[in-house]
C-alpha atoms as a PDB file:
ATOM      1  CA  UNK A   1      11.174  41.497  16.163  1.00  0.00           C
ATOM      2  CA  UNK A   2      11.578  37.868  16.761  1.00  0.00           C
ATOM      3  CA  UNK A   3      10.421  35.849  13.292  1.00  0.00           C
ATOM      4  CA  UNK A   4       9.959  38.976  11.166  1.00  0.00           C
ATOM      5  CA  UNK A   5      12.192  38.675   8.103  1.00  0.00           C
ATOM      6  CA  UNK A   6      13.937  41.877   6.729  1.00  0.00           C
ATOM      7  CA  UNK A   7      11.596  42.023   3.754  1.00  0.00           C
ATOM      8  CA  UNK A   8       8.206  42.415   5.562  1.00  0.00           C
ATOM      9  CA  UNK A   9       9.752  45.199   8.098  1.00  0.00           C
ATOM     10  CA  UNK A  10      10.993  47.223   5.731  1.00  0.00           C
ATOM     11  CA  UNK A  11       7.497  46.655   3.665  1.00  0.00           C
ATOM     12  CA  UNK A  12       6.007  47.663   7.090  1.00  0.00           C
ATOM     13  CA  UNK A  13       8.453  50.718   7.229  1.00  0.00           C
ATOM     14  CA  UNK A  14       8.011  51.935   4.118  1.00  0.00           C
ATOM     15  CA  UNK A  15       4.029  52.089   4.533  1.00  0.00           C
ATOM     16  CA  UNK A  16       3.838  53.824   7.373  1.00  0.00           C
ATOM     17  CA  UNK A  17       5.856  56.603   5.964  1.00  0.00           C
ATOM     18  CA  UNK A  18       3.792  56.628   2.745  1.00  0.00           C
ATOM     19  CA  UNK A  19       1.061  56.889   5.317  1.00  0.00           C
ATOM     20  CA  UNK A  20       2.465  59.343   7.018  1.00  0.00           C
ATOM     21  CA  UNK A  21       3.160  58.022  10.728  1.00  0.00           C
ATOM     22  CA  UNK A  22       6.444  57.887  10.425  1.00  0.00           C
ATOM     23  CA  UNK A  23       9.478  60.162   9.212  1.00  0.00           C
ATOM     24  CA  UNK A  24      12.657  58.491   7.697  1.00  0.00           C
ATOM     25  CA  UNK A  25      16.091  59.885   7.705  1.00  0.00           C
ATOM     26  CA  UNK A  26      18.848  58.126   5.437  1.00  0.00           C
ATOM     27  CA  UNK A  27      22.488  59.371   6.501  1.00  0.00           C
ATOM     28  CA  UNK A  28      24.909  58.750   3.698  1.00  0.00           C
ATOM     29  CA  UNK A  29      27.529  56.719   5.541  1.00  0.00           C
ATOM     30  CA  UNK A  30      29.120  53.643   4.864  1.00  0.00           C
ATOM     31  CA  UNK A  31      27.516  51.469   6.546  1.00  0.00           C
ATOM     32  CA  UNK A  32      24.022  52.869   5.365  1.00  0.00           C
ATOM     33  CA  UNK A  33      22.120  54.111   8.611  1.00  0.00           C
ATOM     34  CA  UNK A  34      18.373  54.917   8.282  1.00  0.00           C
ATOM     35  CA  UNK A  35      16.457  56.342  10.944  1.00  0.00           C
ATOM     36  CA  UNK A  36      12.590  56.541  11.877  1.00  0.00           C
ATOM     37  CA  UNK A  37      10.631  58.840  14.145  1.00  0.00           C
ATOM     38  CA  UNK A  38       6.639  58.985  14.537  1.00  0.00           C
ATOM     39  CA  UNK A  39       5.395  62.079  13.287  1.00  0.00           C
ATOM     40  CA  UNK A  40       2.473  64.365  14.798  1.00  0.00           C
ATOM     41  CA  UNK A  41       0.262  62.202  13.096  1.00  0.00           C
ATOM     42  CA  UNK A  42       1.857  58.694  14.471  1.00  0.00           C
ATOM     43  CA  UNK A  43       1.355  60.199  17.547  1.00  0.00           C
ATOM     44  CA  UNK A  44      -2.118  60.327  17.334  1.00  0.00           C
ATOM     45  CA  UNK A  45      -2.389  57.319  15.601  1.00  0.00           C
ATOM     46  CA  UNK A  46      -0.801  55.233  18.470  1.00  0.00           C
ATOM     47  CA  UNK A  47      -2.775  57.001  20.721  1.00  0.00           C
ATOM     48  CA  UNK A  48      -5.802  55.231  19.568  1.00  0.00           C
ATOM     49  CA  UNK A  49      -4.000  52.269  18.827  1.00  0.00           C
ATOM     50  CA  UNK A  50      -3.598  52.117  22.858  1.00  0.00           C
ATOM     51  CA  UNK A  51      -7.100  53.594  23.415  1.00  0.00           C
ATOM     52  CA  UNK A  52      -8.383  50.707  21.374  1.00  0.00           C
ATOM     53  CA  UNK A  53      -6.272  47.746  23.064  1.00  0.00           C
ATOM     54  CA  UNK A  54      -7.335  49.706  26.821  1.00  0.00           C
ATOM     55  CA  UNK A  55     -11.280  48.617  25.305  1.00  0.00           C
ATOM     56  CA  UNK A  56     -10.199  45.453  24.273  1.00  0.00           C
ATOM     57  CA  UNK A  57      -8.842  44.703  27.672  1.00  0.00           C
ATOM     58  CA  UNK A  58     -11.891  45.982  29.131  1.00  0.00           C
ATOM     59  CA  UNK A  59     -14.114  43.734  27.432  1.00  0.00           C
ATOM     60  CA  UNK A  60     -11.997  40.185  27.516  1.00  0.00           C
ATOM     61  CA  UNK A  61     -12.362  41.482  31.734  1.00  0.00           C
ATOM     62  CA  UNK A  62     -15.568  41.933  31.338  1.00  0.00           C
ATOM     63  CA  UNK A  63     -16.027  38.303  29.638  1.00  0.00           C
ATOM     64  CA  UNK A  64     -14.052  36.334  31.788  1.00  0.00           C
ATOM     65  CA  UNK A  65     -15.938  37.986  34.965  1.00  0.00           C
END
């Protein structure tokens, strides 16, 4: 992502697995390659992430109308 230093994704990265939305998988080759996948419960989680931004949309319509 455009402007987001190294430090603050991997801080990012490594809370959501702590959290449990994402899985990480560290292949020991040289270079280093990591991996991420949601898990079941990312899944969900997004799913209301997008459930809550459809709302939000609804209701800036709803203003400007």
């Amino acid at each position: 992502m455009e402007g987001l230093t190294t430090k603050v994704q991997n801080d990012c990265l490594r809370k959501m697995v702590r959290f449990g939305i994402l899985d990480r998988v560290a292949y020991p080759e040289v270079p280093p390659r990591v991996e991420y996948a949601l898990t079941a419960f990312g899944e969900r989680f997004v799913a209301i992430l997008d459930a809550i931004q459809g709302l939000q949309r609804e209701a800036d319509a709803r203003i400007e109308g």
